[in-house]
C-alpha atoms as a PDB file:
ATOM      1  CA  UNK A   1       0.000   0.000   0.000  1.00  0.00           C
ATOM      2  CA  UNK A   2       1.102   3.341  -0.874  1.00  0.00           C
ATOM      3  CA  UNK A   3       1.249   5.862   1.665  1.00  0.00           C
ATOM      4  CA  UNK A   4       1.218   9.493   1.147  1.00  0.00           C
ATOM      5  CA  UNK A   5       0.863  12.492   3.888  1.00  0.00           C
ATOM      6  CA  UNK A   6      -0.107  15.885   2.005  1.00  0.00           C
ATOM      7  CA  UNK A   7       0.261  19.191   4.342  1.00  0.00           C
ATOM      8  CA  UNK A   8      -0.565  22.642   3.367  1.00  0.00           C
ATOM      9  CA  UNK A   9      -0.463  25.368   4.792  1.00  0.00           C
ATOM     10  CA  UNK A  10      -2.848  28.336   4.125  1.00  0.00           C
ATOM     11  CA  UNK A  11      -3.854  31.613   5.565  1.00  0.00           C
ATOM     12  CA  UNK A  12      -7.532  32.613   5.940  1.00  0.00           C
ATOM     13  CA  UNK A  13      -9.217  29.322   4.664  1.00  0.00           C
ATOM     14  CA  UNK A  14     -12.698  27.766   5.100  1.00  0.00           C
ATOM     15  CA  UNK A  15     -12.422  24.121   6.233  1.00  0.00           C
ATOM     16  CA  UNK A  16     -16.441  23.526   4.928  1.00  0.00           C
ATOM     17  CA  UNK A  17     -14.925  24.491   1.473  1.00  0.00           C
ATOM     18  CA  UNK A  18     -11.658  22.687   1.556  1.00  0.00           C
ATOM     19  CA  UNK A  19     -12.798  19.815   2.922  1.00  0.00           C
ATOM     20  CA  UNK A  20     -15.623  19.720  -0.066  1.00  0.00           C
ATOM     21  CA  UNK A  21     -12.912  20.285  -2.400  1.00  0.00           C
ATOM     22  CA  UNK A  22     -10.725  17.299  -1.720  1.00  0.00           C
ATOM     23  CA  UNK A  23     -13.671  15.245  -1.422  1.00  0.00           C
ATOM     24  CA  UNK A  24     -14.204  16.176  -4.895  1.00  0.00           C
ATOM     25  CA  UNK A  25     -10.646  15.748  -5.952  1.00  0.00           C
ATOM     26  CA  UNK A  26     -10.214  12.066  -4.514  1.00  0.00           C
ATOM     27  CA  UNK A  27     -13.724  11.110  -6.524  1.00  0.00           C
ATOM     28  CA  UNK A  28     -12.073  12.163  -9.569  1.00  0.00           C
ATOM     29  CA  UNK A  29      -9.012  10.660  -9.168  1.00  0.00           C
ATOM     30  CA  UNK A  30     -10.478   7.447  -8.165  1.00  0.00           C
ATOM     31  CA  UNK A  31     -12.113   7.776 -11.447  1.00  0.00           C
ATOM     32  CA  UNK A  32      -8.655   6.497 -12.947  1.00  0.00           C
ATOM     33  CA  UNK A  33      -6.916   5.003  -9.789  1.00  0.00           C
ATOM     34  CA  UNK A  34      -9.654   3.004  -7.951  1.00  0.00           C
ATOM     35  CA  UNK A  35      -7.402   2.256  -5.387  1.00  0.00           C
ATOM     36  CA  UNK A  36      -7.281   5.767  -4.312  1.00  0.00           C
ATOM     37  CA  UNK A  37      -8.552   6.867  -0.862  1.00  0.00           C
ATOM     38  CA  UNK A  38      -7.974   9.168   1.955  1.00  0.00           C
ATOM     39  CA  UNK A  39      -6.907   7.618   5.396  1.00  0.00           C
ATOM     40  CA  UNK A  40      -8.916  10.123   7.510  1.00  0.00           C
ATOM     41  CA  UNK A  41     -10.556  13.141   7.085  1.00  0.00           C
ATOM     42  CA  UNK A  42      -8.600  16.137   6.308  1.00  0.00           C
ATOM     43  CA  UNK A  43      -7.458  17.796   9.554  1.00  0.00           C
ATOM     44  CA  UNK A  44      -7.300  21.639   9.978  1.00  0.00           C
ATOM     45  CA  UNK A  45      -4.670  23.050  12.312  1.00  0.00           C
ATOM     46  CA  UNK A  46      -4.481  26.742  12.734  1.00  0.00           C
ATOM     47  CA  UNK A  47      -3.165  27.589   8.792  1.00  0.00           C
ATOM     48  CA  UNK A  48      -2.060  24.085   8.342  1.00  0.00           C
ATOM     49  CA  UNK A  49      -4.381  21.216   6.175  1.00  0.00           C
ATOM     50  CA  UNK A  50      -3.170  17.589   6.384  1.00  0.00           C
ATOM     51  CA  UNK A  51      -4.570  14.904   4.650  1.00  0.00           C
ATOM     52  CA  UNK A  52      -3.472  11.054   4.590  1.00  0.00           C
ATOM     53  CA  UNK A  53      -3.903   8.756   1.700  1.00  0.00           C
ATOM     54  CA  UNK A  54      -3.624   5.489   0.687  1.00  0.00           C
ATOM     55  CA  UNK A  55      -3.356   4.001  -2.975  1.00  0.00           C
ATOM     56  CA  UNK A  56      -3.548   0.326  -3.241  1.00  0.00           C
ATOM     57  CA  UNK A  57      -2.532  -0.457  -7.090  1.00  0.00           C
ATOM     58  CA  UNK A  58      -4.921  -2.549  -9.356  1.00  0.00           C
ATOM     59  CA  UNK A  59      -2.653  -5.706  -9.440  1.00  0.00           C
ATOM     60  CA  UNK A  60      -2.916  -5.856 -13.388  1.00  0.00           C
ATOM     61  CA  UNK A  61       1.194  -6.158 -13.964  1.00  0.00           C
ATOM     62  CA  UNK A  62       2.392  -4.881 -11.006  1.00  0.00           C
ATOM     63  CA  UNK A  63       2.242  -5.582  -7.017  1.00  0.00           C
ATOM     64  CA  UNK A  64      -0.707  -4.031  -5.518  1.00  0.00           C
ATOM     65  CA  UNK A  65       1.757  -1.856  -3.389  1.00  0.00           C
ATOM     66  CA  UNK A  66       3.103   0.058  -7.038  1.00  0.00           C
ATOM     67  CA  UNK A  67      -0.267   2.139  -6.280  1.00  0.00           C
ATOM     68  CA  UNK A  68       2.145   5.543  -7.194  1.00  0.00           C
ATOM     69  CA  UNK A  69       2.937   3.562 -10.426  1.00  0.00           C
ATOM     70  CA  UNK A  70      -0.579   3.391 -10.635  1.00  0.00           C
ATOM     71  CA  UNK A  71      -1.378   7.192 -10.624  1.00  0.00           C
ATOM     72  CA  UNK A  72       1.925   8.187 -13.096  1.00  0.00           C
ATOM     73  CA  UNK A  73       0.528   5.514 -15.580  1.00  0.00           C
ATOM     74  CA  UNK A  74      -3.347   6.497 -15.758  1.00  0.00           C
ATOM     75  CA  UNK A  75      -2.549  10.071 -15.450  1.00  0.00           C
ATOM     76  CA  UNK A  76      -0.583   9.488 -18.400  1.00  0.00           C
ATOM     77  CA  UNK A  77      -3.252   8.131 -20.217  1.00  0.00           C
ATOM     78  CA  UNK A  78      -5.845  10.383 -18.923  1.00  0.00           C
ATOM     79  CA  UNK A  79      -3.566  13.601 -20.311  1.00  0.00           C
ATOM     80  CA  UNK A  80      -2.962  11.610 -23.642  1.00  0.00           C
ATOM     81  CA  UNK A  81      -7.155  11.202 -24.084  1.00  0.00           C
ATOM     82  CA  UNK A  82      -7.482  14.844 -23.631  1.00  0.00           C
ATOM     83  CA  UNK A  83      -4.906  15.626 -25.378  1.00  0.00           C
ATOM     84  CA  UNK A  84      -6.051  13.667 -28.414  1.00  0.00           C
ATOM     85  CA  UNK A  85      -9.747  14.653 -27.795  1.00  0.00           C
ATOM     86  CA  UNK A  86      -8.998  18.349 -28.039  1.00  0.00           C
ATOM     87  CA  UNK A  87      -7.317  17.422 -31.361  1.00  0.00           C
ATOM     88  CA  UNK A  88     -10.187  16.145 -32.701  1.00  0.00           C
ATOM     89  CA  UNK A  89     -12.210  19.079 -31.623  1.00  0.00           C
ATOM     90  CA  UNK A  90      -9.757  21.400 -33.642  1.00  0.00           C
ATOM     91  CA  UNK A  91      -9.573  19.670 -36.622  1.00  0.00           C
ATOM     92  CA  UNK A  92     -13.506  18.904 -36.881  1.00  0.00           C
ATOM     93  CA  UNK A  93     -13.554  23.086 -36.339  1.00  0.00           C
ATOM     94  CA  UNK A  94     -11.300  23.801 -39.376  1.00  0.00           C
ATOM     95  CA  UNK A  95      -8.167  24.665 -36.618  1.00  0.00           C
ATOM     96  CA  UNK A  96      -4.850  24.972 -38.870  1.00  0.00           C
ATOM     97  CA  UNK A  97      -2.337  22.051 -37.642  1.00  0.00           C
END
């Protein structure tokens, strides 16, 4: 299992809105990496955020502990698929190349 600690530190922040934003980040990560998901709820210290997460790895051709191999691979593939998608979308709107 993968093991990651995130701190921030931030002046003047609302936990209500922090919190709802990296509730909203993990679902869209675990859109690509399933195996993503936060230890414990993010904890608010004076200026200072921390957040604990865990990424277990899918297993396919790796050890389930490679979870950060995990993330650089399907972010990889999840930039290429924009990347190519907004491609498309210039070339079916007459973009130059």
């Amino acid at each position: 299992m993968m093991r990651d600690n995130v701190y921030v530190r931030a002046r003047g922040i609302d936990p209500e809105k922090v919190s709802h934003s990296i509730y909203e980040m993990v679902e869209s990560i675990q859109e690509y990496v399933p195996g993503y998901r936060l230890r414990t709820e993010p904890i608010f210290d004076e200026d200072r955020v921390t957040v604990f997460i865990n990424v277990e790895g899918a297993g396919d051709f790796l050890p389930t502990y490679a979870g950060n191999l995990d993330i650089m691979t399907h972010a990889a593939v999840r930039v290429g698929e924009e990347i190519a998608r907004n491609l498309v979308a210039e070339r079916s709107a007459g973009a130059p190349r």
